[in-house]
C-alpha atoms as a PDB file:
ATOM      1  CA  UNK A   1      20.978 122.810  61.946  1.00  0.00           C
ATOM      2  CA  UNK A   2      22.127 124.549  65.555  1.00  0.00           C
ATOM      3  CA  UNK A   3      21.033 121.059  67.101  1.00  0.00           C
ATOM      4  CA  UNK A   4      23.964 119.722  64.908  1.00  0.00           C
ATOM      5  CA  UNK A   5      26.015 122.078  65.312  1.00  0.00           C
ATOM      6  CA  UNK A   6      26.399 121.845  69.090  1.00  0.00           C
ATOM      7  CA  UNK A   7      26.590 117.800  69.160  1.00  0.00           C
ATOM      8  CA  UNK A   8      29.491 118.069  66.199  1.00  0.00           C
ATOM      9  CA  UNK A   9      30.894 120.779  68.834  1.00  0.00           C
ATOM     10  CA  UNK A  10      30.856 118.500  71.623  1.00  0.00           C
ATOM     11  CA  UNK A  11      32.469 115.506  69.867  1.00  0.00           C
ATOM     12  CA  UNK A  12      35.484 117.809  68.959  1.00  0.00           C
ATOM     13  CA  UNK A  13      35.695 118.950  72.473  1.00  0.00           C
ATOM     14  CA  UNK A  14      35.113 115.442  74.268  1.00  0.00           C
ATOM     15  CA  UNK A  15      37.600 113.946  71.251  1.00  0.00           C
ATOM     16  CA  UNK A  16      40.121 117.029  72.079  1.00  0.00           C
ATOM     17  CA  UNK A  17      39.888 116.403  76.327  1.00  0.00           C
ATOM     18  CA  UNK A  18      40.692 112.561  75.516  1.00  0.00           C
ATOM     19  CA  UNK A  19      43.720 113.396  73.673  1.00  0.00           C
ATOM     20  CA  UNK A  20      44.829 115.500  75.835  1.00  0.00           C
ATOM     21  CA  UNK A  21      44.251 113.315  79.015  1.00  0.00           C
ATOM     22  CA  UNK A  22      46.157 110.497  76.965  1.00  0.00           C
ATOM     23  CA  UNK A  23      49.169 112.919  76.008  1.00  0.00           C
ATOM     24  CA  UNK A  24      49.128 113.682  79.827  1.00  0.00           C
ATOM     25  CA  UNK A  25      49.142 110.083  81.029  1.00  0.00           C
ATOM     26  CA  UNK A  26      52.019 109.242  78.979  1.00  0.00           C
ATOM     27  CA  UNK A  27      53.785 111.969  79.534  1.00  0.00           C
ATOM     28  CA  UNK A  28      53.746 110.844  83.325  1.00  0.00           C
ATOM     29  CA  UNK A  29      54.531 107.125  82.114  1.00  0.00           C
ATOM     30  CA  UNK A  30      57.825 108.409  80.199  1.00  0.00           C
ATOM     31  CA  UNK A  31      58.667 110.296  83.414  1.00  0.00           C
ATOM     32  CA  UNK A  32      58.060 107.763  85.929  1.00  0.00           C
ATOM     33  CA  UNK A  33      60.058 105.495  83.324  1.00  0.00           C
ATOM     34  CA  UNK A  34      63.192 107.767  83.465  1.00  0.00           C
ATOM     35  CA  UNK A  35      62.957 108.376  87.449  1.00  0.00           C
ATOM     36  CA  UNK A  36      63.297 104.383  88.211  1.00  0.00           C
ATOM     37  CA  UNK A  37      65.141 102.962  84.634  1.00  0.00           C
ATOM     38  CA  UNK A  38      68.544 103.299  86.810  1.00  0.00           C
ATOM     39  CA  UNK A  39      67.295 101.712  89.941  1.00  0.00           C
ATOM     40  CA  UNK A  40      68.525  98.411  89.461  1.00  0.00           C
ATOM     41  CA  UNK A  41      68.937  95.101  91.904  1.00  0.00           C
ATOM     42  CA  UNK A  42      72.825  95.038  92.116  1.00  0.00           C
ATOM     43  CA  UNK A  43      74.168  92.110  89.690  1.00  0.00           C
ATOM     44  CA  UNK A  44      75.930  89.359  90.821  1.00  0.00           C
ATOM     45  CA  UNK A  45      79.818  89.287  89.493  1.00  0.00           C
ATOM     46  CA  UNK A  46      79.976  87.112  86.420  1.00  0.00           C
ATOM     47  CA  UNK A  47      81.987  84.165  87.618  1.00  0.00           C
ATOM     48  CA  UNK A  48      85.025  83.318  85.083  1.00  0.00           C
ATOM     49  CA  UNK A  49      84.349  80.502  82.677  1.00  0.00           C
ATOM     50  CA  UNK A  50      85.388  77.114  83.668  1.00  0.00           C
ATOM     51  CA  UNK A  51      88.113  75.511  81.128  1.00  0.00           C
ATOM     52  CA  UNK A  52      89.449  72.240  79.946  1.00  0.00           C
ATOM     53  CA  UNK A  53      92.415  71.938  81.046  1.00  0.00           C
ATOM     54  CA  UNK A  54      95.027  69.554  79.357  1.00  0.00           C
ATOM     55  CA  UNK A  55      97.165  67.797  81.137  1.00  0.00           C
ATOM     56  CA  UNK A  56     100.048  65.832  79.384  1.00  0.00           C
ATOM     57  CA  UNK A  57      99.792  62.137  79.066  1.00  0.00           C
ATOM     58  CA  UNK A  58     103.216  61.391  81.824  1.00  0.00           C
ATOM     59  CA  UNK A  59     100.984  62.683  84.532  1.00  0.00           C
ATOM     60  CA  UNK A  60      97.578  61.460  83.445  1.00  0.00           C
ATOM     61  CA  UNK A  61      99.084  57.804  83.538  1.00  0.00           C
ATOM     62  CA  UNK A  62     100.164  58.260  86.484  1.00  0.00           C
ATOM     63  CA  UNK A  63      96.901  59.001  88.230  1.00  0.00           C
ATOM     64  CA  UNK A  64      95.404  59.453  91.363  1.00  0.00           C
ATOM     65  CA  UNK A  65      97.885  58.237  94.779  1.00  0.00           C
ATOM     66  CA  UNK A  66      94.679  57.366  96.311  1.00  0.00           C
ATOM     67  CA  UNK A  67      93.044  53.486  96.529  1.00  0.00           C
ATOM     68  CA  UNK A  68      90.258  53.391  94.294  1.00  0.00           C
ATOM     69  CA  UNK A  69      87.038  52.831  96.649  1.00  0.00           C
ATOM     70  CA  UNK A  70      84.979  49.504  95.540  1.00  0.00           C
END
């Protein structure tokens, strides 16, 4: 019955350090998480979005002064 006793003893203790270790180790995590979240590589500005343009038909029949290259 003692025998028993001790080993159910030692399971609650060894169960109890584990938890605790684990609670410990994530507790670190979370803080090493919050220390370096805001460290960030500096983004690069957003370039504005490229749009059609239209152009009205007088100048698009007139076209390009240039000699077209064969």
């Amino acid at each position: 019955m003692l025998k028993r006793l001790v080993v159910i003893g030692a399971a609650v203790a060894g169960a109890v350090l584990v938890r605790k270790k684990a609670k410990q180790q994530q507790a670190e995590q979370d803080l090493w998480t919050a220390a370096t979240d805001d460290v960030q590589a500096p983004a690069a500005p957003a370039a504005p979005p490229v749009t059609q343009v239209d152009v009205p038909a007088e100048v698009a029949a007139e076209g390009d002064d240039a000699p077209a290259s064969s």
